[in-house]
Protein backbone atom coordinates (compact mmCIF):
# COMPACT_ATOMS: atom_id res chain seq x y z
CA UNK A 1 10.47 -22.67 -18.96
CA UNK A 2 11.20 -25.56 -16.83
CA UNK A 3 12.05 -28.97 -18.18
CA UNK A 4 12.66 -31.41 -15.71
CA UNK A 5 12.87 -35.57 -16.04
CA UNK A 6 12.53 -37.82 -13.09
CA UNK A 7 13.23 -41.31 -14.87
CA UNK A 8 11.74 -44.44 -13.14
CA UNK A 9 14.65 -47.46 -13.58
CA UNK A 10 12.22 -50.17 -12.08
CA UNK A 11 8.96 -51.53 -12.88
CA UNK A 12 5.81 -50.33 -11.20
CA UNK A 13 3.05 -52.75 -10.45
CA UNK A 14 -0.50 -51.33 -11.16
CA UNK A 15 -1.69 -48.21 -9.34
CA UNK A 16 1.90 -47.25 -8.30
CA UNK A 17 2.07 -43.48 -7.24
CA UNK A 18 5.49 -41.81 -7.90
CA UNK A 19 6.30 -38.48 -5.82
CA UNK A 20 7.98 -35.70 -7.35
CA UNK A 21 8.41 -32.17 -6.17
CA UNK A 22 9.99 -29.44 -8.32
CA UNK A 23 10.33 -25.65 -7.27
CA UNK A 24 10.27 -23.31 -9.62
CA UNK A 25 10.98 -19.23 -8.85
CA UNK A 26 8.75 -16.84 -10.70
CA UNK A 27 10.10 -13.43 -10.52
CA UNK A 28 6.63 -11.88 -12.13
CA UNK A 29 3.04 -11.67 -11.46
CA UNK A 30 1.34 -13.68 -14.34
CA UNK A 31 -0.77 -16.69 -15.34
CA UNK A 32 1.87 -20.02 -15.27
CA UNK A 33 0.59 -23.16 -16.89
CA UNK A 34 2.26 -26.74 -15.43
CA UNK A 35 2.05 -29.91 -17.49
CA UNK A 36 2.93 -33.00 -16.53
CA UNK A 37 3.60 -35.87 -19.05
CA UNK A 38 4.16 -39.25 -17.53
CA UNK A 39 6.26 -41.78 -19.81
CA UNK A 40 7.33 -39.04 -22.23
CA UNK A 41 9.91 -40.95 -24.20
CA UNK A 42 7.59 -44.42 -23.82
CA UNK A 43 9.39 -46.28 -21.99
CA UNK A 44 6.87 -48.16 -20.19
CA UNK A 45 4.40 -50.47 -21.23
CA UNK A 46 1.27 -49.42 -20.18
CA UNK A 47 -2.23 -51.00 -20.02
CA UNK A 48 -5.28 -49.41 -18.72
CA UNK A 49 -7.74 -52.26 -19.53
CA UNK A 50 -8.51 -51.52 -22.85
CA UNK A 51 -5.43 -51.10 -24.33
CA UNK A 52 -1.90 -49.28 -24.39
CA UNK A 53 -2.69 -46.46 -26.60
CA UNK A 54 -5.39 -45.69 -24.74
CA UNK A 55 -3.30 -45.79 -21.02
CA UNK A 56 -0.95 -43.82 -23.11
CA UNK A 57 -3.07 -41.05 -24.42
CA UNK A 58 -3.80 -40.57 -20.78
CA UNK A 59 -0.39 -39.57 -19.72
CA UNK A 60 -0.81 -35.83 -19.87
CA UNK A 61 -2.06 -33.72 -17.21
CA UNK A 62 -2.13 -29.85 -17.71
CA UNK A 63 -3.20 -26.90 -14.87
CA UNK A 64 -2.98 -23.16 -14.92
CA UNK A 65 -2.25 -20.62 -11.91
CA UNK A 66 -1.96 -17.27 -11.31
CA UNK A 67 0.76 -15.03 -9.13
CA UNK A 68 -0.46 -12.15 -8.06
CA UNK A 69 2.04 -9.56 -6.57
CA UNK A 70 1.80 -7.99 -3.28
CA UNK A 71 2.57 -4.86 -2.18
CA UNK A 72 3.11 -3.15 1.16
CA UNK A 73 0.96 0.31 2.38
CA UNK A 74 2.36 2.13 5.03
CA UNK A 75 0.77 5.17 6.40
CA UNK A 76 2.21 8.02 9.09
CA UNK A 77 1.55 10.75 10.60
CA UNK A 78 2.93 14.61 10.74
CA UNK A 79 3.21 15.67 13.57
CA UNK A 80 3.71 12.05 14.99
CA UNK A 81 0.80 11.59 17.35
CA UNK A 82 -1.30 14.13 15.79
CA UNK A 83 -4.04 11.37 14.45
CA UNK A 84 -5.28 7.77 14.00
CA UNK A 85 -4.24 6.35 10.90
CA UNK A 86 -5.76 3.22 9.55
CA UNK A 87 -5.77 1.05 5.92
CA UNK A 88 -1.63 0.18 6.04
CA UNK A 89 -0.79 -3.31 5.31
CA UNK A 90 0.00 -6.23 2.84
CA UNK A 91 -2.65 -5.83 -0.46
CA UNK A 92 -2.71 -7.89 -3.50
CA UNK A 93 -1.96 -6.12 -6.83
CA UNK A 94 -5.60 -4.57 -8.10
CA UNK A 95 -6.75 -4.46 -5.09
CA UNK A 96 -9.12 -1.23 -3.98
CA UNK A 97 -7.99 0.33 -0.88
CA UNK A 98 -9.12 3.21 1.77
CA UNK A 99 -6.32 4.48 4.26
CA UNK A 100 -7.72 6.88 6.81
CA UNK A 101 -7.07 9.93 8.92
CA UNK A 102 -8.49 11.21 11.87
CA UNK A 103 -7.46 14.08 13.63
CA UNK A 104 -5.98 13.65 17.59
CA UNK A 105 -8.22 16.30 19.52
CA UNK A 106 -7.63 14.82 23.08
CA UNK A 107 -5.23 17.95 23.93
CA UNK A 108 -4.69 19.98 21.22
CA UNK A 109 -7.28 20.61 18.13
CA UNK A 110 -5.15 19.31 15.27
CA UNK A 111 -7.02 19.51 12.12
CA UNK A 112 -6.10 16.78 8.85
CA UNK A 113 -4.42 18.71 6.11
CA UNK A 114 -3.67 16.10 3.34
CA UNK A 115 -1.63 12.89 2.13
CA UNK A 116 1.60 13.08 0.39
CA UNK A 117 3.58 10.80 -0.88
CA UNK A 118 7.47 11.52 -0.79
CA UNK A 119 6.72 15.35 -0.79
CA UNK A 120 4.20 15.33 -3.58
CA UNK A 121 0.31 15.63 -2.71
CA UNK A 122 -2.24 13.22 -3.57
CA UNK A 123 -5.21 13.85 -1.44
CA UNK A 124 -7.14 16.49 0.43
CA UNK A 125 -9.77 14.02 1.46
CA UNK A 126 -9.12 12.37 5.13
CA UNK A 127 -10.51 8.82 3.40
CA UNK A 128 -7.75 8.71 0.21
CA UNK A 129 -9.13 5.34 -1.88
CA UNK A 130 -6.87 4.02 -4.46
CA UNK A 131 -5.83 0.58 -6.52
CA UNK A 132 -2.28 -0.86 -4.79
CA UNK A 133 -0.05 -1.02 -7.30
CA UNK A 134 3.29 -0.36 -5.99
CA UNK A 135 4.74 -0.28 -2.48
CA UNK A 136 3.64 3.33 -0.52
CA UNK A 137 4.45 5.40 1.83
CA UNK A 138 1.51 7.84 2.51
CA UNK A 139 2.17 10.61 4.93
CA UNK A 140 -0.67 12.13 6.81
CA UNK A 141 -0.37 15.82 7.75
CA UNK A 142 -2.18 17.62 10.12
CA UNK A 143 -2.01 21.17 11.67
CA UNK A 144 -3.24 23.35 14.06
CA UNK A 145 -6.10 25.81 13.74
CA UNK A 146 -4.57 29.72 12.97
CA UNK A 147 -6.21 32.71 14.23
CA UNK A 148 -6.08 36.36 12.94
CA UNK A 149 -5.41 39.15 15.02
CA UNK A 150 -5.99 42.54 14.21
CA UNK A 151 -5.59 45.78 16.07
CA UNK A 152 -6.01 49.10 15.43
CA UNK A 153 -5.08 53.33 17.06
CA UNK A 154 -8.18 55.52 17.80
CA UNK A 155 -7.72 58.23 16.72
CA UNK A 156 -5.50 56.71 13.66
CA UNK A 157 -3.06 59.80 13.65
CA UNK A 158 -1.93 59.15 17.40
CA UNK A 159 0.32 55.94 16.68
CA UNK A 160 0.74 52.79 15.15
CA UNK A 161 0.30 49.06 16.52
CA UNK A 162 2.27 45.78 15.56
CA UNK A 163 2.12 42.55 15.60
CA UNK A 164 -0.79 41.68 13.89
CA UNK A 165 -0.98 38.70 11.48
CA UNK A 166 -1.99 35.15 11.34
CA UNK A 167 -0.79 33.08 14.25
CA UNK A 168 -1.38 28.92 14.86
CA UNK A 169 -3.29 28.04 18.15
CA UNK A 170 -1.23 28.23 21.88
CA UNK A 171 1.22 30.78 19.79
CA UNK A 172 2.43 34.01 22.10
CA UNK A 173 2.09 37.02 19.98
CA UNK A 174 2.60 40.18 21.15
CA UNK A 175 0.34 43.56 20.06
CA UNK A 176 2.93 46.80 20.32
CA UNK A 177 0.92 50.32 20.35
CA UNK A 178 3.64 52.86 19.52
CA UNK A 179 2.03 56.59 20.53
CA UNK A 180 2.79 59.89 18.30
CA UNK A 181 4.09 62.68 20.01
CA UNK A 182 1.89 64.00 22.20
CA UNK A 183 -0.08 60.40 23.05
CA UNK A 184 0.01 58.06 25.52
């Protein structure tokens, strides 16, 4: 709450404007209501044409407004370069939102995996939508495509093989066939 005086020392002939600027700091999102009251301890005679109580009763003037935070969206990727990202910016508070994903398959086939959000998931969908409420940091991750490889001995009593298992794309792996006694 604001309560500010400019007093007028002079007389004013008819019609006079008087300029006045206040700032004011709001620290929350809200409605705010201004009202201006002109003369508010009558000091002035006033005259409107008809008469001075009605010039007087016109001495009010009252407007609403609304802040609306902002908040910030920034979105990036895991491995950096690995996709597009789109949606980060500036949003009003309320406002519905889509960041995006998609994949970087110019040289390798990276595949989207999720968004997180400081190290806790919140969406498995490459198109996350959600109402801005806060500042974010959204992290796109994104992976390369695994492959299983399996071997096996014929006849199974002649050896063993390793290095089978799950392996992500332009991995070396190496397959080991280890013979009995008596195989080659």
């Amino acid at each position: 709450l604001v309560d500010s005086e400019q007093p007028i020392t002079n007389s004013l002939v008819p019609d006079t404007v008087v300029a006045h600027v206040r700032t004011v700091a709001a620290f929350s999102a809200g409605v705010y209501q201004v009202q201006v009251i002109t003369d508010s301890r009558n000091g002035l005679f006033e005259h409107d044409g008809v008469s001075h109580a009605s010039a007087e009763a016109n001495n009010t003037a009252t407007a609403s407004f609304q802040i609306v935070a902002s908040y910030t969206i920034t979105v990036q990727s895991s491995p950096l370069g690995a996709g597009t990202l789109g949606g980060a910016g500036t949003y009003l508070a309320g406002s519905a939102i889509t960041v995006t994903a998609n994949a970087n398959t110019n040289v390798l086939p990276y595949q989207f995996v999720n968004w997180t959000e400081g190290g806790t998931f919140q969406s498995a969908s490459s198109n996350y939508s959600f109402v801005v409420t806060r500042d974010r940091t959204l992290l796109a991750t994104f992976t390369l495509p695994t492959f299983q490889i399996s071997a096996s001995n014929n006849p199974t009593a002649a050896g063993s093989v390793s290095g089978q298992g799950t392996f992500f794309y332009v991995t070396t792996n190496i397959l080991r066939a280890t013979p009995n006694f008596g195989y080659q």
